[in-house]
C-alpha atoms as a PDB file:
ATOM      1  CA  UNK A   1     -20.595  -2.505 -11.278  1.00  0.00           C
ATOM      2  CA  UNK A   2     -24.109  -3.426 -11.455  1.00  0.00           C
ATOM      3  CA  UNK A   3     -24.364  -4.240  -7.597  1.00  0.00           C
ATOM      4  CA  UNK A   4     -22.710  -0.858  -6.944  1.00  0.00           C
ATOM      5  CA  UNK A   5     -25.214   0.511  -9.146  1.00  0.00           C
ATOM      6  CA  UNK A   6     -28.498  -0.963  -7.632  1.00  0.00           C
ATOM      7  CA  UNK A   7     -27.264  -0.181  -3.748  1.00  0.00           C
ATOM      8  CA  UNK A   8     -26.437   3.613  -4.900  1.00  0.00           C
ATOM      9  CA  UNK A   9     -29.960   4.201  -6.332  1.00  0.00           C
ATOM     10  CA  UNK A  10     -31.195   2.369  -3.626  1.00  0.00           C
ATOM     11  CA  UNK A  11     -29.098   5.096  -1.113  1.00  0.00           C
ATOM     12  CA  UNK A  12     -30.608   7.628  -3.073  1.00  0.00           C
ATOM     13  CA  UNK A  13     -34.020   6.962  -2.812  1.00  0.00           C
ATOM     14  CA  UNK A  14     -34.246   5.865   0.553  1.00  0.00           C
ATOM     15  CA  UNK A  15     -32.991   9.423   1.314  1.00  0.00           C
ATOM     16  CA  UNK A  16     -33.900  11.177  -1.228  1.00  0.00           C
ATOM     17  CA  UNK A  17     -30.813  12.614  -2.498  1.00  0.00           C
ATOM     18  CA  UNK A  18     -31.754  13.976  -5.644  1.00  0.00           C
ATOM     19  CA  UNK A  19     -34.355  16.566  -6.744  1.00  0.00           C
ATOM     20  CA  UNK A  20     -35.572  16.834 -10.507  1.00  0.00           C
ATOM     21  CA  UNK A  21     -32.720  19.222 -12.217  1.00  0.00           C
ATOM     22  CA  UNK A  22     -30.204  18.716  -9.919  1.00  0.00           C
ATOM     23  CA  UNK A  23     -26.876  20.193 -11.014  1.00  0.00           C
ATOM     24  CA  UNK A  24     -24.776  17.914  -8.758  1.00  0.00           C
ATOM     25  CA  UNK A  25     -20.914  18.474  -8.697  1.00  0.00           C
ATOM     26  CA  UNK A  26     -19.094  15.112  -7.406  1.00  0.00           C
ATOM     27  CA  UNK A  27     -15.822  15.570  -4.753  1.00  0.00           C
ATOM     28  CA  UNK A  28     -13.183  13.515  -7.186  1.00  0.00           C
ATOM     29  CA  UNK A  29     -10.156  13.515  -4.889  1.00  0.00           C
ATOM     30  CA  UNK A  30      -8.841  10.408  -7.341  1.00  0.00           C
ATOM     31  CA  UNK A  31      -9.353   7.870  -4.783  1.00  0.00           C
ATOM     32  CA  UNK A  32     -11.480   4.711  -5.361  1.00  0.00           C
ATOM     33  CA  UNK A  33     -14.005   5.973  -3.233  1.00  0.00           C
ATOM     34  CA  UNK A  34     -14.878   9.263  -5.388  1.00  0.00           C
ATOM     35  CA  UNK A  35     -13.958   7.753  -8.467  1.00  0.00           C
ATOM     36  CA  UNK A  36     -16.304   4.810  -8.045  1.00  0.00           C
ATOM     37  CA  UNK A  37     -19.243   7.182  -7.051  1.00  0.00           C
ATOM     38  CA  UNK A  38     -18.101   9.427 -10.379  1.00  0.00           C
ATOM     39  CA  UNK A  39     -18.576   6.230 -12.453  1.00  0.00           C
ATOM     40  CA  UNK A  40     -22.204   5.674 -10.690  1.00  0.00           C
ATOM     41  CA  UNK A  41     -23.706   8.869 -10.689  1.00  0.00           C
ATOM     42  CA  UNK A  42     -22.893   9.146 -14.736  1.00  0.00           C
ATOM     43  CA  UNK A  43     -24.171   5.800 -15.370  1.00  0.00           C
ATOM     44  CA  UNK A  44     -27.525   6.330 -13.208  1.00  0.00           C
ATOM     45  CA  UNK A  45     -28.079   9.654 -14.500  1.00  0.00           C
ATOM     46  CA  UNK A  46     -28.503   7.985 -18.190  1.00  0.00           C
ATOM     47  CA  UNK A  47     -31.456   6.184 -17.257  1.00  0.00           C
ATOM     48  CA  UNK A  48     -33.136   7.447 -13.384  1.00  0.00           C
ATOM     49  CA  UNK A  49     -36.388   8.771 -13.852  1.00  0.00           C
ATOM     50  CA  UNK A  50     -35.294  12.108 -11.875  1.00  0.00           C
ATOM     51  CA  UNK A  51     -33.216  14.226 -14.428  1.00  0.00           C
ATOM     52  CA  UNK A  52     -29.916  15.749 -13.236  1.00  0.00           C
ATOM     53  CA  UNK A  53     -27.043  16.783 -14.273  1.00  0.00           C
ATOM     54  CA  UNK A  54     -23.329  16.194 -13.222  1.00  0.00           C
ATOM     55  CA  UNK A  55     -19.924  17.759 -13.027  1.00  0.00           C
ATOM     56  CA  UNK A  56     -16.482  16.704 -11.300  1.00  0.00           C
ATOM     57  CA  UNK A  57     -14.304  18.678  -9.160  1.00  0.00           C
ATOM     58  CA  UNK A  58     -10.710  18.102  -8.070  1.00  0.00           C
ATOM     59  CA  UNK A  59      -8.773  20.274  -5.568  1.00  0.00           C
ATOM     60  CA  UNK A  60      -5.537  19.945  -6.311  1.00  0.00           C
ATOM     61  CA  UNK A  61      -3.839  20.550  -2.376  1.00  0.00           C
ATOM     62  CA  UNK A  62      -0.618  22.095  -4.164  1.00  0.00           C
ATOM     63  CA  UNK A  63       3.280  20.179  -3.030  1.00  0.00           C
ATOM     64  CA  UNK A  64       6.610  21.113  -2.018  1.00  0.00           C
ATOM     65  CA  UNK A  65       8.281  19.072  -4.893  1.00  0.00           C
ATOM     66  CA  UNK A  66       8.087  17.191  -7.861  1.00  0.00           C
ATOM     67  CA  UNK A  67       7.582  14.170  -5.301  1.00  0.00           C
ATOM     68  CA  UNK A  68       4.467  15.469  -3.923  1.00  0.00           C
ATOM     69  CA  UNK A  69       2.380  16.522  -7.435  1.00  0.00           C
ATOM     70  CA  UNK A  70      -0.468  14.345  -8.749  1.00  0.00           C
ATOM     71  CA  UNK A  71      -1.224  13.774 -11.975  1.00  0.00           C
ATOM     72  CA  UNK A  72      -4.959  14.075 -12.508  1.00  0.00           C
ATOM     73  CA  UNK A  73      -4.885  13.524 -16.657  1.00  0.00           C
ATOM     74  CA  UNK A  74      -6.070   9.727 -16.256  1.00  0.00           C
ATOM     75  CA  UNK A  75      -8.921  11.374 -14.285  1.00  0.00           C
ATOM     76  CA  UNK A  76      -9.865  14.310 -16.958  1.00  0.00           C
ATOM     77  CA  UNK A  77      -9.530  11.500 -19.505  1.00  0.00           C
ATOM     78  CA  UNK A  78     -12.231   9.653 -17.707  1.00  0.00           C
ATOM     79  CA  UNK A  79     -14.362  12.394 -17.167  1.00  0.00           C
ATOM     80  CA  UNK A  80     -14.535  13.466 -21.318  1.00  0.00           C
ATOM     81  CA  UNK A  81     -15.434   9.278 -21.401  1.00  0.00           C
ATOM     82  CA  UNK A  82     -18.450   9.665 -19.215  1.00  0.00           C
ATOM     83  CA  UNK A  83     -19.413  13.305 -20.849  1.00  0.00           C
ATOM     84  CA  UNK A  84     -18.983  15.043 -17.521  1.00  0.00           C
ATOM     85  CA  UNK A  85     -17.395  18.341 -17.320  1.00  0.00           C
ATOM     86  CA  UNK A  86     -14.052  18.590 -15.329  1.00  0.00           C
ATOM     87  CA  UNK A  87     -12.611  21.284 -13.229  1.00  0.00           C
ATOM     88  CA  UNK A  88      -8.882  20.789 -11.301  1.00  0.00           C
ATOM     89  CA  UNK A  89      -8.686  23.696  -8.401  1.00  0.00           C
ATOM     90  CA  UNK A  90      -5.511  24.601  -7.719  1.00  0.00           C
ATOM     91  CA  UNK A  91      -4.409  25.135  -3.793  1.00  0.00           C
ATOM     92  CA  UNK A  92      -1.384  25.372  -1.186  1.00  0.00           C
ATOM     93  CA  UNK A  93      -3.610  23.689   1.539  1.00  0.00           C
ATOM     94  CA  UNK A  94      -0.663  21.222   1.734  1.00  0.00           C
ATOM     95  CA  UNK A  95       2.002  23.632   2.093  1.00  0.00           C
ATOM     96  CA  UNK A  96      -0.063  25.616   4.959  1.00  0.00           C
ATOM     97  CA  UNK A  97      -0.795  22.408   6.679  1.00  0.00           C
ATOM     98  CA  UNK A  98       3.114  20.900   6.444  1.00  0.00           C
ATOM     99  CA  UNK A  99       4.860  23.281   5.610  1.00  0.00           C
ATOM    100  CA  UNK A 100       3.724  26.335   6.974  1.00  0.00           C
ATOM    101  CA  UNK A 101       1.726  25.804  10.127  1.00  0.00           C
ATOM    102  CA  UNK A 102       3.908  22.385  10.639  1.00  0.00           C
ATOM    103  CA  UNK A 103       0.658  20.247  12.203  1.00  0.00           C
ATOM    104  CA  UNK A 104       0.905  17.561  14.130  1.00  0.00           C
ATOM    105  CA  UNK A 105      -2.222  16.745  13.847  1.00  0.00           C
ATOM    106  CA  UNK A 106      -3.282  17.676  10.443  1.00  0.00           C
ATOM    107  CA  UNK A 107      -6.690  15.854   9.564  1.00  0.00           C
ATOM    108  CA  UNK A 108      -8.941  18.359  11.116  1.00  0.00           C
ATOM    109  CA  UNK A 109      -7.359  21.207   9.573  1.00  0.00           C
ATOM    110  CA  UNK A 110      -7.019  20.051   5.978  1.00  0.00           C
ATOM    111  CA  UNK A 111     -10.730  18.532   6.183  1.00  0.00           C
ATOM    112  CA  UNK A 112     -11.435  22.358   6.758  1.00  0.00           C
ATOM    113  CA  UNK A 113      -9.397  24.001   4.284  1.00  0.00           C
ATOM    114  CA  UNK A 114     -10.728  21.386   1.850  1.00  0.00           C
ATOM    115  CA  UNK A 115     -14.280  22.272   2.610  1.00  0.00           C
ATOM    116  CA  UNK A 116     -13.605  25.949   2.724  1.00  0.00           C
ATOM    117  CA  UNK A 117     -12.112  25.812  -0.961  1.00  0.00           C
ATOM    118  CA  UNK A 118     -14.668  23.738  -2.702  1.00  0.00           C
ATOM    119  CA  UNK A 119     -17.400  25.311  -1.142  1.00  0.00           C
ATOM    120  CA  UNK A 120     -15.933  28.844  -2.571  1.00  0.00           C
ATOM    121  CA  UNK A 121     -16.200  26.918  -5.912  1.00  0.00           C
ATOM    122  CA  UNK A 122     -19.480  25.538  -5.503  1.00  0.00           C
ATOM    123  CA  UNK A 123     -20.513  28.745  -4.910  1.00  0.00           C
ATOM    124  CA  UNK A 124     -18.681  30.614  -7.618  1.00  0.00           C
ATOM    125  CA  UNK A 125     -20.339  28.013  -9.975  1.00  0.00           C
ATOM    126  CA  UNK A 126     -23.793  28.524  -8.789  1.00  0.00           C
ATOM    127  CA  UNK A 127     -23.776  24.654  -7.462  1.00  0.00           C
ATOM    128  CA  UNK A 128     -25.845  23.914  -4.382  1.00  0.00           C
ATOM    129  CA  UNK A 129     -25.174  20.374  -4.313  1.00  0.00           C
ATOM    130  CA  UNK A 130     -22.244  18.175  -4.017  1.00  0.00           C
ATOM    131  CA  UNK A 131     -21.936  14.227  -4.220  1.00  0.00           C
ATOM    132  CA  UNK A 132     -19.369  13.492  -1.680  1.00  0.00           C
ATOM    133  CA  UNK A 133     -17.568   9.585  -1.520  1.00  0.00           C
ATOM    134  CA  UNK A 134     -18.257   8.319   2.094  1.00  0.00           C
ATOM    135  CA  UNK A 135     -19.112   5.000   2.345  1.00  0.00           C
ATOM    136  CA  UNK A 136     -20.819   2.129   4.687  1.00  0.00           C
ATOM    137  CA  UNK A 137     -17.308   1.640   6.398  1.00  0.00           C
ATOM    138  CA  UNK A 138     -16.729   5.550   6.231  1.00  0.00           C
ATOM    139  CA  UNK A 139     -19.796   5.728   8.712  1.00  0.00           C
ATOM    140  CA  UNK A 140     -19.626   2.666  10.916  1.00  0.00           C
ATOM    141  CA  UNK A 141     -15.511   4.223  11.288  1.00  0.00           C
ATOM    142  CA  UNK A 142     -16.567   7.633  11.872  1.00  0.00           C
ATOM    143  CA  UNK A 143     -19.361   6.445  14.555  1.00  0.00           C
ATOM    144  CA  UNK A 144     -16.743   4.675  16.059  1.00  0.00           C
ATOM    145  CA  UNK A 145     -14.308   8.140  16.260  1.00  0.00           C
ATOM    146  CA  UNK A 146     -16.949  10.222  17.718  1.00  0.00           C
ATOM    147  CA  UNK A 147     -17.518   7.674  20.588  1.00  0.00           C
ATOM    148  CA  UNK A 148     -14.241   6.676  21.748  1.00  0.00           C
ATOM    149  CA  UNK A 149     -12.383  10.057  20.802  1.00  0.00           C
ATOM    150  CA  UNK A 150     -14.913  12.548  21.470  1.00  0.00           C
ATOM    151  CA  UNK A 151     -17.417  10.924  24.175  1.00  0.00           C
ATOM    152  CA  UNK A 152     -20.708  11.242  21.850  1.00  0.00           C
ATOM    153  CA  UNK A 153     -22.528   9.330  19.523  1.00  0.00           C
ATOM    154  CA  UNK A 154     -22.396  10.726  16.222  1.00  0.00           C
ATOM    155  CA  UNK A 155     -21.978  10.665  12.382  1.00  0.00           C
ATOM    156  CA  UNK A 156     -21.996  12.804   9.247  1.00  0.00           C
ATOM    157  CA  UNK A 157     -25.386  12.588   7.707  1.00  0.00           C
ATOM    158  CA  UNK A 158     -26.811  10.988   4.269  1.00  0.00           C
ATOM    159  CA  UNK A 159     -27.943  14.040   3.481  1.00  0.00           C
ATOM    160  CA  UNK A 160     -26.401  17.563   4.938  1.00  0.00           C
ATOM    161  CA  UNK A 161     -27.981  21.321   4.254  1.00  0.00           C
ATOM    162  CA  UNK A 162     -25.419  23.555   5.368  1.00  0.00           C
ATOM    163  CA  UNK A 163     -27.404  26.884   5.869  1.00  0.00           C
ATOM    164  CA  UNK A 164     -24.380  29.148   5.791  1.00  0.00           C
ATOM    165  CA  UNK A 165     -23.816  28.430   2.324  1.00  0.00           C
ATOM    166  CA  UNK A 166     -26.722  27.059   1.292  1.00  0.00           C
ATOM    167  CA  UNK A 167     -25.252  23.810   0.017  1.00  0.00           C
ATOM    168  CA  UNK A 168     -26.208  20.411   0.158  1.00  0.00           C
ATOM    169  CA  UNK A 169     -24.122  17.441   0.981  1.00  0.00           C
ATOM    170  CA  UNK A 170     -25.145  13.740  -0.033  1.00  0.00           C
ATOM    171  CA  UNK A 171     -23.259  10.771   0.419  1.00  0.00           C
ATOM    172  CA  UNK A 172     -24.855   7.861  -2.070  1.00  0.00           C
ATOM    173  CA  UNK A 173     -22.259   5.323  -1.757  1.00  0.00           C
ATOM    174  CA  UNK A 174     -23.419   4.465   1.803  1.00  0.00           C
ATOM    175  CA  UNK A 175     -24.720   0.885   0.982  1.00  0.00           C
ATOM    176  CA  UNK A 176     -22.091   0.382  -0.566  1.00  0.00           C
ATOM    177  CA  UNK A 177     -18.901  -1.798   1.568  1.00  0.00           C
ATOM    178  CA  UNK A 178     -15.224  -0.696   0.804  1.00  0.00           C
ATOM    179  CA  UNK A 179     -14.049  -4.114   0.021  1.00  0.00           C
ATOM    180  CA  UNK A 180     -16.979  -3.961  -2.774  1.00  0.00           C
ATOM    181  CA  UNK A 181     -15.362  -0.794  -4.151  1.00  0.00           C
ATOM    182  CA  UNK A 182     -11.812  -1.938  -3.925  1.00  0.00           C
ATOM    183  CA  UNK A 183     -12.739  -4.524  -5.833  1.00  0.00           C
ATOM    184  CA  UNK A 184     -14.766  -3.519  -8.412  1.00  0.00           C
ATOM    185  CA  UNK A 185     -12.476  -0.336  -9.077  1.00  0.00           C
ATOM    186  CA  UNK A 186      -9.668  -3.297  -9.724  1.00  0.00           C
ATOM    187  CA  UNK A 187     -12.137  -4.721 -12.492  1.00  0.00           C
ATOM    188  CA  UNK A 188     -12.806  -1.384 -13.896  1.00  0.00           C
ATOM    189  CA  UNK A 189      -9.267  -0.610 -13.518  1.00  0.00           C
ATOM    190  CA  UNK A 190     -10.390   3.164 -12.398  1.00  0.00           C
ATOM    191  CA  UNK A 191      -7.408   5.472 -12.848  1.00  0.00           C
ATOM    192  CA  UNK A 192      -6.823   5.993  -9.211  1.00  0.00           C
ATOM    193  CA  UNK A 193      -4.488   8.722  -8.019  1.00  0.00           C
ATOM    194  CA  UNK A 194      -1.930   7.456  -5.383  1.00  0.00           C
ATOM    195  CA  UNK A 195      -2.222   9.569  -2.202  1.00  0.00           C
ATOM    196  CA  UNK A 196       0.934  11.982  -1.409  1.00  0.00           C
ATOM    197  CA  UNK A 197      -0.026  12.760   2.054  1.00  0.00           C
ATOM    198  CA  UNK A 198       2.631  12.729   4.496  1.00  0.00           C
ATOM    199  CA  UNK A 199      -0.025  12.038   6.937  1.00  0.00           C
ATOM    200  CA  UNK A 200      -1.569   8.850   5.517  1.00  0.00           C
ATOM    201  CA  UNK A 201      -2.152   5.334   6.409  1.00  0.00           C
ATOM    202  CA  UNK A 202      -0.729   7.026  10.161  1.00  0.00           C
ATOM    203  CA  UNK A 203      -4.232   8.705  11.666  1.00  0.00           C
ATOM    204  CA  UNK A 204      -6.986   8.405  13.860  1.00  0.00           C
ATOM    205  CA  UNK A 205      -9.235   6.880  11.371  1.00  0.00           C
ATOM    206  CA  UNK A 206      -6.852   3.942  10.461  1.00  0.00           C
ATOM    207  CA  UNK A 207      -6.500   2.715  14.112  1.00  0.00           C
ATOM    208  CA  UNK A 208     -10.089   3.027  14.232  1.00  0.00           C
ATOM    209  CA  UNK A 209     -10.226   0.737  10.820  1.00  0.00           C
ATOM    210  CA  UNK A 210      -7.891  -1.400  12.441  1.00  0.00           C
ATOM    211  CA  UNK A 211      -9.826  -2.043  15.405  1.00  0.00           C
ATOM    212  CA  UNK A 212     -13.445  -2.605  13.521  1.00  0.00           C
ATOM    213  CA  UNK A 213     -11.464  -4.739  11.622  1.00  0.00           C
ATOM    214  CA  UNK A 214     -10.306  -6.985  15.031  1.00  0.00           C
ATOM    215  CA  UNK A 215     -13.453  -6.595  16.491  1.00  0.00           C
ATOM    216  CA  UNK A 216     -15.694  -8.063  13.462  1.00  0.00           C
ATOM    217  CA  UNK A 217     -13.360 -10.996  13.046  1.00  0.00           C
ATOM    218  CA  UNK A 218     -14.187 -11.525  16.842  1.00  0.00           C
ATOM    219  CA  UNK A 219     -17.929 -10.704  16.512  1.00  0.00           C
ATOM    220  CA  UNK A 220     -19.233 -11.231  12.997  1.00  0.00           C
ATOM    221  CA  UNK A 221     -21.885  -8.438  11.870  1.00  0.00           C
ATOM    222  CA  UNK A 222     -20.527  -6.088  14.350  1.00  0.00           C
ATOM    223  CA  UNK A 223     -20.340  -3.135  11.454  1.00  0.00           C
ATOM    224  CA  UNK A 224     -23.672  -4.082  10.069  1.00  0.00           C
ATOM    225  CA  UNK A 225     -25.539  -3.957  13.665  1.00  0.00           C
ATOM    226  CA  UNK A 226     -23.779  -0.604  13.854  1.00  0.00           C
ATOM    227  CA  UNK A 227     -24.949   0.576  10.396  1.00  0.00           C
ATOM    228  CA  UNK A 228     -28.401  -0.142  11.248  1.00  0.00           C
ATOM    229  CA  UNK A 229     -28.259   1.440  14.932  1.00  0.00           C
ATOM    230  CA  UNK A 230     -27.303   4.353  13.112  1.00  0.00           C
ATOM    231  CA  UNK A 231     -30.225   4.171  10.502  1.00  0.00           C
ATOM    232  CA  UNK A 232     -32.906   3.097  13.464  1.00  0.00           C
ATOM    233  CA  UNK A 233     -31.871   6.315  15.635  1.00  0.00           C
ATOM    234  CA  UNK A 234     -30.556   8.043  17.908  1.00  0.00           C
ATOM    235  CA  UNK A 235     -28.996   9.666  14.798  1.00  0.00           C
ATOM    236  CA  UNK A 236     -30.218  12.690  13.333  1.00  0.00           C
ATOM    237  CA  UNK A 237     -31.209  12.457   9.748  1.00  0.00           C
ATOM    238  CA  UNK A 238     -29.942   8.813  10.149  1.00  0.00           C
ATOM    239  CA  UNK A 239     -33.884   6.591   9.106  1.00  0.00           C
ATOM    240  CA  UNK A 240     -34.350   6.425   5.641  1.00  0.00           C
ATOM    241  CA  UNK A 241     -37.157   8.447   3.869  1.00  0.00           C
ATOM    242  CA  UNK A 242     -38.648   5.484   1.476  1.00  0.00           C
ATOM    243  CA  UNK A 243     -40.384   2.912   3.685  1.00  0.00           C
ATOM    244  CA  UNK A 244     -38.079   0.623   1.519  1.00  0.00           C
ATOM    245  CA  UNK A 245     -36.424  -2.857   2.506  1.00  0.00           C
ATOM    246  CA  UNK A 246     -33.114  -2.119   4.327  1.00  0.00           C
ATOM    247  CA  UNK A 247     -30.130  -3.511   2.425  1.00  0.00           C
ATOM    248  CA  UNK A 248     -28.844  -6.737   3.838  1.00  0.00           C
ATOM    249  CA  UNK A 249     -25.761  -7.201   6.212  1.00  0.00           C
ATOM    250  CA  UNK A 250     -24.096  -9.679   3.624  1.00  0.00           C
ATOM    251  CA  UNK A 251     -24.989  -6.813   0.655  1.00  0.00           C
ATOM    252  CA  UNK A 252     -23.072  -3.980   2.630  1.00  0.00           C
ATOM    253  CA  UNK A 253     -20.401  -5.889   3.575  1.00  0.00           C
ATOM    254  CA  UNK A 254     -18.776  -7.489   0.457  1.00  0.00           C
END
């Protein structure tokens, strides 16, 4: 947990995520990914020098049966351990997507709806910032997407103002590898909600993942090259604020 810890302060300085009295509201979908940035954010707000405050929010996408519902106690039960309010948002963004509209390609859409509904209750709650779980894979994969599948180069940003609503998006867990919060959510033993979507494991973004994953075993540092192409431009928004040391490939990629 500690290396976690010291690469997502290190995220968040270098791009200067948080502001003194932040009221930050963390994305806890009750995968690893926003879990593990939960646990961090609660355990760097007890001693950063930048006060700020935190709160979790779950949308709960709604099912067709008793098959399909997730059980988001283990997560509340976490949340009163940490001493971080907890809000579940009920939703039928599943039953639009599969049941309703019948997509056949239903990532875009439910990334929408998703961002449509908690942005409706950032905004009810007077919250202008929320901590979202992408990680270092997250980008080097979603690089990847834009290039082959859309012809650009592109990524979602560290840090996003979205002027329409006047919130702001960070991302602090971008130093920090997948395989490094697989594996230290195991140790933790994180009460991680099992995905119910009909669509995963079968998208765009796992035969990406599946390719970066050929490609680095056939050209070792591939992913962390890529990570730092992104950080030395042409992205926007992409080179770090601090003039701080860069993390290591071998750091990122554990």
């Amino acid at each position: 947990m500690n290396k976690i810890l010291s690469l997502t302060r290190r995220c968040v300085e270098d791009y200067r995520m948080i502001s003194p009295g932040d009221r930050i509201a963390v994305g806890v979908s009750g995968g690893k990914d926003s879990l593990m940035l939960l646990m961090a954010l609660a355990k760097l707000r007890s001693f950063y020098p930048v006060p700020f405050t935190l709160e979790a929010i779950t949308l709960d996408l709604g099912s067709a049966d008793s098959a399909q519902k997730s059980d988001f106690g283990p997560v509340a039960r976490l949340c009163q351990e940490l001493d971080v309010p907890y809000t579940v948002i009920p939703t039928q963004i599943r039953w639009v997507i599969f049941s309703g509209r019948q997509e056949k390609n239903p990532c875009s859409l439910c990334s929408k709806m998703r961002r449509g509904a908690i942005h409706a209750a950032l905004q009810e709650r007077g919250i202008s910032k929320i901590a979202l779980g992408h990680h270092y894979d997250d980008a080097v994969e979603t690089f990847f997407m834009s290039l082959i599948f859309e012809g650009r180069l592109s990524c979602f940003q560290p840090v996003t103002y979205l002027d329409r609503t006047g919130i702001t998006q960070i991302r602090p867990l971008l130093y920090c590898g997948e395989n490094l919060i697989r594996h230290t959510a195991r140790r933790l033993e994180l009460p991680v909600v099992r995905s119910t979507c009909p669509a995963d494991g079968n998208t765009k973004r796992q035969e990406i993942k599946e390719l970066i994953y050929e490609l680095q075993g056939r050209y070792p540092g591939l992913k962390a090259r890529t990570f730092g192409a992104m950080q030395r431009l042409p992205l926007p928004a992409w080179e770090p604020a601090e003039n701080r040391r860069r993390p290591l490939p071998e750091e990122l990629e554990e």
